[in-house]
N, C-alpha and C. Protein backbone atom coordinates (compact mmCIF):
# COMPACT_ATOMS: atom_id res chain seq x y z
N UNK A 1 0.84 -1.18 0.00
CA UNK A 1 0.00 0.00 0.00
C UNK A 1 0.88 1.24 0.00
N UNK A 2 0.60 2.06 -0.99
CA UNK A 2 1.21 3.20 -0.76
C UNK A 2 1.23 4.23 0.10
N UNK A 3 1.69 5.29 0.78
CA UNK A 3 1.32 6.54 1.18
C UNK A 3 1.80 7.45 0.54
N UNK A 4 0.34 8.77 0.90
CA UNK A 4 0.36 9.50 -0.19
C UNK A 4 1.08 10.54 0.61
N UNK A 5 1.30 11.37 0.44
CA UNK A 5 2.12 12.60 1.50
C UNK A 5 1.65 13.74 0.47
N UNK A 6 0.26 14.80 1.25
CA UNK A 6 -0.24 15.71 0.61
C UNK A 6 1.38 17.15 1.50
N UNK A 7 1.66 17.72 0.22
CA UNK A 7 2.56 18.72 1.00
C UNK A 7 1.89 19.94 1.82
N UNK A 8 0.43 20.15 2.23
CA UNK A 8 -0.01 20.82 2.82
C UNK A 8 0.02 20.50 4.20
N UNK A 9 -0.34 19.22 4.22
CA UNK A 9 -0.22 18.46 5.55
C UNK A 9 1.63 19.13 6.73
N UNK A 10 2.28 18.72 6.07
CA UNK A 10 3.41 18.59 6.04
C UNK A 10 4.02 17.57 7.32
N UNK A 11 3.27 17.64 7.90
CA UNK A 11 4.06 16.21 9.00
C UNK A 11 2.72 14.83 9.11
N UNK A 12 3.37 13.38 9.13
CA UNK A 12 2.29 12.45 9.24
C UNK A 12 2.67 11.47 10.12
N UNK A 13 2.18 10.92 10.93
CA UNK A 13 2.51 9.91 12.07
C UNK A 13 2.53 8.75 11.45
N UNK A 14 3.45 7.72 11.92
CA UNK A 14 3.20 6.50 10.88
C UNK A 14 2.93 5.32 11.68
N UNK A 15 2.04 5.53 12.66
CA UNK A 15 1.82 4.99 13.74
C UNK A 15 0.10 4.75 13.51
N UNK A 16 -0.69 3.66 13.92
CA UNK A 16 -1.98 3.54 13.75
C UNK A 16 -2.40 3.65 15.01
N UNK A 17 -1.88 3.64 16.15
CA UNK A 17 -2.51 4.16 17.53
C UNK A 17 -2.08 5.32 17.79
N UNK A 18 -3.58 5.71 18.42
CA UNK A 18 -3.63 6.96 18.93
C UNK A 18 -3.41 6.92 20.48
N UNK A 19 -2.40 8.61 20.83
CA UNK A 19 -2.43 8.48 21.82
C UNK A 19 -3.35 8.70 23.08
N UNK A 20 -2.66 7.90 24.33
CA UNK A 20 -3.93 8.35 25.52
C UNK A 20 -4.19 9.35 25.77
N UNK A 21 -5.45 10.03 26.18
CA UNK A 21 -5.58 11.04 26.83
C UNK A 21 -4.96 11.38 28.43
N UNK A 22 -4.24 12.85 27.97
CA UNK A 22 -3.36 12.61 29.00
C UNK A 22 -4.10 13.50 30.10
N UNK A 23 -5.39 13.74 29.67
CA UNK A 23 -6.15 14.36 31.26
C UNK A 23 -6.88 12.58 31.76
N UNK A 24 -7.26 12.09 30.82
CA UNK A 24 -7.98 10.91 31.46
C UNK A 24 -6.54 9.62 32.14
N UNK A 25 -5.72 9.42 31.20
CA UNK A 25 -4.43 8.61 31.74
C UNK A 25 -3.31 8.98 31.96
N UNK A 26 -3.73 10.43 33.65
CA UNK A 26 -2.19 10.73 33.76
C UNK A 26 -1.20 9.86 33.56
N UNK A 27 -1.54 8.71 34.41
CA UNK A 27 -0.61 7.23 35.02
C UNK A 27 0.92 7.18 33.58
N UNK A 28 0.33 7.52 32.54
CA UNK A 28 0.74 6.78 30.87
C UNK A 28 1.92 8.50 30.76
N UNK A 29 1.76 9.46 31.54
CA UNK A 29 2.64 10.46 31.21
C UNK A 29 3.31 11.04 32.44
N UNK A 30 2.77 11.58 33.54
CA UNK A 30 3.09 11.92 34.64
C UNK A 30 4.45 11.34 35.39
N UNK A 31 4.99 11.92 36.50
CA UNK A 31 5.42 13.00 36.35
C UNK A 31 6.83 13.37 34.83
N UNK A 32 6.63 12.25 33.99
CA UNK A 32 7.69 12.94 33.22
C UNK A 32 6.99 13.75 31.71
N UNK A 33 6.31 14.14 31.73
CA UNK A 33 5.55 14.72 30.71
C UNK A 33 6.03 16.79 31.30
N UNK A 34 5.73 17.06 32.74
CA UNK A 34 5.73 17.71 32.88
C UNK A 34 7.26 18.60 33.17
N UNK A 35 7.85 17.49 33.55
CA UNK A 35 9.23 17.27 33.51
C UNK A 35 9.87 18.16 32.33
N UNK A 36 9.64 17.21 31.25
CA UNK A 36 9.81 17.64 29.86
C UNK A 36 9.57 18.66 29.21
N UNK A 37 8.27 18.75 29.63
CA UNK A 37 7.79 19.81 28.55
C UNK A 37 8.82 21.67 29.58
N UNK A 38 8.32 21.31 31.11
CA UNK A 38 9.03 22.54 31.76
C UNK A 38 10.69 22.67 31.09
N UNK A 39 11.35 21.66 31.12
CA UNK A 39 12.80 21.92 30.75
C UNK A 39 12.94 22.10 29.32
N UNK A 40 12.26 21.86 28.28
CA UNK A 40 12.65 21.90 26.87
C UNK A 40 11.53 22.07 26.40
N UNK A 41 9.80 22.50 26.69
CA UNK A 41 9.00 22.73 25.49
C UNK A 41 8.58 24.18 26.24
N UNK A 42 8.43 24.30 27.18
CA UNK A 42 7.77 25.56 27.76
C UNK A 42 8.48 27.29 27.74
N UNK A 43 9.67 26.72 26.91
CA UNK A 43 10.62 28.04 26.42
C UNK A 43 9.99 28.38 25.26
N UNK A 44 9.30 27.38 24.52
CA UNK A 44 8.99 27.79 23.05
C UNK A 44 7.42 28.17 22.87
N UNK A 45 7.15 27.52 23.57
CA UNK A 45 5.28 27.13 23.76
C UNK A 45 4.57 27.51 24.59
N UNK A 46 5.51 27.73 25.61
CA UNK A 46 4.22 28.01 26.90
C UNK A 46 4.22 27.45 27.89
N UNK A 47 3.17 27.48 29.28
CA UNK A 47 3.03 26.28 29.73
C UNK A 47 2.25 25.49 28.93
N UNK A 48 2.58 24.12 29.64
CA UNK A 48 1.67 23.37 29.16
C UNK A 48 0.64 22.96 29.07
N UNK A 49 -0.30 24.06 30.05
CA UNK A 49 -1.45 24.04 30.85
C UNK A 49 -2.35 24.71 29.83
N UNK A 50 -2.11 25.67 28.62
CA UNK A 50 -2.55 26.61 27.82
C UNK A 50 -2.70 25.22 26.58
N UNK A 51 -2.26 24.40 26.79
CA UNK A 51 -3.15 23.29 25.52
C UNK A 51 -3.93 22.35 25.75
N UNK A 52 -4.29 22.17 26.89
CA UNK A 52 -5.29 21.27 27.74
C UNK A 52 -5.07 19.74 27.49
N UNK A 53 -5.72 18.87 26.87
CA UNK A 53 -5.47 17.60 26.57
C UNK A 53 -4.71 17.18 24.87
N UNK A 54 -3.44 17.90 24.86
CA UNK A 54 -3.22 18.12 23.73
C UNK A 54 -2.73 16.68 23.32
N UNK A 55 -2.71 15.62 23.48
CA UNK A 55 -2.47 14.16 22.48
C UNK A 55 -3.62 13.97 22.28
N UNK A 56 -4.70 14.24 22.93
CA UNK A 56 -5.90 13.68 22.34
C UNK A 56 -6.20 13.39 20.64
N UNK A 57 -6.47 12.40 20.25
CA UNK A 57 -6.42 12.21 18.38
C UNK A 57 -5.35 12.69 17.94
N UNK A 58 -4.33 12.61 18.45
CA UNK A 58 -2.99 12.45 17.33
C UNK A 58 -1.99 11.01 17.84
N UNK A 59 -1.43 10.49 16.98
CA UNK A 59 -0.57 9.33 17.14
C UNK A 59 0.65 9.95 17.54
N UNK A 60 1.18 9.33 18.65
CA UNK A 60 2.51 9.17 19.42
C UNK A 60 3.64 7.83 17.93
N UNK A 61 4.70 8.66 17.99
CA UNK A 61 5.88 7.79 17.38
C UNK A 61 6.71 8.03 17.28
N UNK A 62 7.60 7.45 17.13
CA UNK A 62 9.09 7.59 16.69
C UNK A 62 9.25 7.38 15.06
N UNK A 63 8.32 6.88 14.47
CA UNK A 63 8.43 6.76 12.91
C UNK A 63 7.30 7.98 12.39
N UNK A 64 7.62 8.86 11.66
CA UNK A 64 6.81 9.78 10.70
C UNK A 64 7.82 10.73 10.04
N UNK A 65 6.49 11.15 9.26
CA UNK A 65 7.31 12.10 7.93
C UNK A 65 6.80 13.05 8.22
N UNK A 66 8.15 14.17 7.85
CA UNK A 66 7.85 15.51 8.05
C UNK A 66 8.27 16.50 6.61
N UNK A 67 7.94 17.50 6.27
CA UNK A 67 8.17 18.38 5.34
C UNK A 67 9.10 19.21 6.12
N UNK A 68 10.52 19.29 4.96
CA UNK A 68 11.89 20.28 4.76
C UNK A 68 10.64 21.99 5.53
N UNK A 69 9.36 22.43 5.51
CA UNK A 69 9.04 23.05 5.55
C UNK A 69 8.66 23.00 6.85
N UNK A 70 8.10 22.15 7.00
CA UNK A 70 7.52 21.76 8.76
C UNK A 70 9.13 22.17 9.62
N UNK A 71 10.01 21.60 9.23
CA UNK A 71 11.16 21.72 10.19
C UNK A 71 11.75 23.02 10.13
N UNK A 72 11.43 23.28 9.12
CA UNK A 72 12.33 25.05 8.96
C UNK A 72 11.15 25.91 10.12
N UNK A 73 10.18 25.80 9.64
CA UNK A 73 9.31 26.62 10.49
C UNK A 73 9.59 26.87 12.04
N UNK A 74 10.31 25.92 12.60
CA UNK A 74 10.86 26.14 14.00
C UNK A 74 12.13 26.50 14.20
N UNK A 75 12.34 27.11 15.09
CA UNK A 75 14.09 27.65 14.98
C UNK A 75 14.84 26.53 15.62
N UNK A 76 16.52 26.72 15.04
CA UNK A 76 17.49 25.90 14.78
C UNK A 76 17.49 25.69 16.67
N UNK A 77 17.26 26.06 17.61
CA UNK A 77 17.63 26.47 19.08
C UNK A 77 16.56 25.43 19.80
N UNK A 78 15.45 24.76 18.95
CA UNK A 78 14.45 24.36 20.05
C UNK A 78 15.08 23.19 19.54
N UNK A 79 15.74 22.45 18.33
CA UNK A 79 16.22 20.86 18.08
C UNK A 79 17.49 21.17 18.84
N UNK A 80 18.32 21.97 19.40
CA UNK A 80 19.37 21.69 20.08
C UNK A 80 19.32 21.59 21.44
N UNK A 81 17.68 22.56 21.68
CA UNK A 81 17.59 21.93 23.36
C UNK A 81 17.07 20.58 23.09
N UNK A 82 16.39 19.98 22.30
CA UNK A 82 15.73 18.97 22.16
C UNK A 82 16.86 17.91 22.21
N UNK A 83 18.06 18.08 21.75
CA UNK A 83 19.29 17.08 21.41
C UNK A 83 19.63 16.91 22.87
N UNK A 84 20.02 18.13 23.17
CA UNK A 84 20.58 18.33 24.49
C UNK A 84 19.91 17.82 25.65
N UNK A 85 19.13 18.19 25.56
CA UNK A 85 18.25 17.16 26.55
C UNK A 85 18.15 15.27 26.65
N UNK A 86 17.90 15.39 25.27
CA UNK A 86 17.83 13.79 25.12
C UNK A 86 19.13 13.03 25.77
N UNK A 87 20.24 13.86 25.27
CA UNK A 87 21.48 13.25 25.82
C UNK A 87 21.69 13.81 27.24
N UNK A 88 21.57 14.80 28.21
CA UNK A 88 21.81 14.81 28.88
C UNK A 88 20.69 14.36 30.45
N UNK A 89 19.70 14.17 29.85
CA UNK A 89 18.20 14.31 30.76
C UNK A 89 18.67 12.70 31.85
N UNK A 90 17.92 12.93 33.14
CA UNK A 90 17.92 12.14 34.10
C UNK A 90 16.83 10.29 33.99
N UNK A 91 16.22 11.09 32.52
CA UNK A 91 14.81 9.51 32.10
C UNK A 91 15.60 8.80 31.81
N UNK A 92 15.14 7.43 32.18
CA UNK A 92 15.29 6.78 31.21
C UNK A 92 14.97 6.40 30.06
N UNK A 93 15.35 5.47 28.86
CA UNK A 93 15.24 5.77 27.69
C UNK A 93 14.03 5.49 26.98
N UNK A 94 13.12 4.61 28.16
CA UNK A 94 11.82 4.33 27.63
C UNK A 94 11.55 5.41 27.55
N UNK A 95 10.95 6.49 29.11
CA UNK A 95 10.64 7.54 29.38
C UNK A 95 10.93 8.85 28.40
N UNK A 96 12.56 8.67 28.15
CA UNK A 96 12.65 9.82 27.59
C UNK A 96 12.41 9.94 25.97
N UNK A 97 12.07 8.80 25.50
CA UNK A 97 11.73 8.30 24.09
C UNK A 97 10.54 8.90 24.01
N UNK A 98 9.96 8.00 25.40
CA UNK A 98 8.11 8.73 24.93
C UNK A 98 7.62 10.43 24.92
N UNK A 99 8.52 10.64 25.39
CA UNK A 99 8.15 12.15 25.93
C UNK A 99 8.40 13.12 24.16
N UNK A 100 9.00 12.19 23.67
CA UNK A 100 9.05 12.97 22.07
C UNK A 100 8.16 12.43 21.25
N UNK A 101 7.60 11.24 21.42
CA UNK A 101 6.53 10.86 21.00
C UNK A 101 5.14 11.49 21.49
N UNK A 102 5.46 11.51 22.40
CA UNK A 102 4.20 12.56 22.39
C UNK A 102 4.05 13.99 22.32
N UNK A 103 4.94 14.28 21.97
CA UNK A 103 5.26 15.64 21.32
C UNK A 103 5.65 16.59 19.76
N UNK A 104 6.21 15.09 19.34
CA UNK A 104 6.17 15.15 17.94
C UNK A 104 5.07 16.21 17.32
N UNK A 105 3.92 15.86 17.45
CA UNK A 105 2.83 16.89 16.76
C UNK A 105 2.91 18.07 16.76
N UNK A 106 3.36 18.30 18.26
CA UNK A 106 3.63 19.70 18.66
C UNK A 106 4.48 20.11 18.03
N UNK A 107 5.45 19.76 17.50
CA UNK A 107 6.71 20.61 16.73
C UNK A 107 6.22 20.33 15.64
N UNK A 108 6.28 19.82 14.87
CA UNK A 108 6.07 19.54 13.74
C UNK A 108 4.67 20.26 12.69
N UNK A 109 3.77 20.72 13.76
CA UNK A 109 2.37 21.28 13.83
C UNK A 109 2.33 22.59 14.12
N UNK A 110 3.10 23.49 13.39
CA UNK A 110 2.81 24.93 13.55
C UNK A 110 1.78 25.92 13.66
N UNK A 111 1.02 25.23 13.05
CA UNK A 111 -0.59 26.50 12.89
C UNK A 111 -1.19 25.98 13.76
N UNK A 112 -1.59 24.62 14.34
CA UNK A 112 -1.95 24.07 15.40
C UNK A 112 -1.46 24.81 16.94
N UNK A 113 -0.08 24.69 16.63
CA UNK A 113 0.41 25.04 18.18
C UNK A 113 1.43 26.22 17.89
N UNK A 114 1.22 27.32 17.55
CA UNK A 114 1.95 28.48 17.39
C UNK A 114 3.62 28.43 18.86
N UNK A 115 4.27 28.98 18.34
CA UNK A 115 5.47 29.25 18.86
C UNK A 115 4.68 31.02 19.79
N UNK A 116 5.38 30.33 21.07
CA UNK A 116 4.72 31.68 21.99
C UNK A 116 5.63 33.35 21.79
N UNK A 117 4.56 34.34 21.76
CA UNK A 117 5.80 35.67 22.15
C UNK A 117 6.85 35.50 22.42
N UNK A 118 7.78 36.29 21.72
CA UNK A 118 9.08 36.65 22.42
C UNK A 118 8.89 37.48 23.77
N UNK A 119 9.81 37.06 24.48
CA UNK A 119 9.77 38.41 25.38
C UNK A 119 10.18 39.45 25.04
């Protein structure tokens, strides 16, 4: 079977499960979701409290495609805290795997989840 990759889209999960809801199954994110997002997503985004149940209907993965466009759209500074973290963070590697899986959307998803004010 093929996939089609519309370039409007620009990022696609290649994953057929969706993830849990992370207001209904803290248990599946807690405490390293918040962990995460405070040390490396909440510089770019916000808290995390301003997207409410944000995995709800999107797939968690480590496998998907993204558009040269999707990735430019974010600055070069949020994949180096993102690196930096991965290699230096206290999770372990299940933990710290998932925590980009469930975040994936978020970067990759610009008009969805806007990049917050500068100060």
């Amino acid at each position: 079977r093929m996939c089609v990759f519309p370039c409007e889209i620009g990022y696609k999960s290649l994953n057929r499960n969706r993830l849990n809801s992370i207001v209904k199954h803290p248990q599946h994110f807690e405490p390293h979701l918040s962990i995460f997002w405070s040390k490396v997503m909440e510089k770019y985004f916000g808290p995390m409290e301003l997207y409410g149940d944000f995995t709800i209907n999107h797939k968690g993965s480590a496998q998907f495609i993204v558009s040269r466009e999707m990735i430019l759209r974010r600055p070069l500074s949020l994949y180096l805290d993102l690196y930096k973290w991965t290699m230096e963070c206290d999770m372990n590697d299940f933990w710290s795997s998932r925590m980009l899986e469930y975040t994936w959307h978020v970067i990759f998803m610009p008009d969805k989840f806007p990049l917050r004010p500068s100060d």
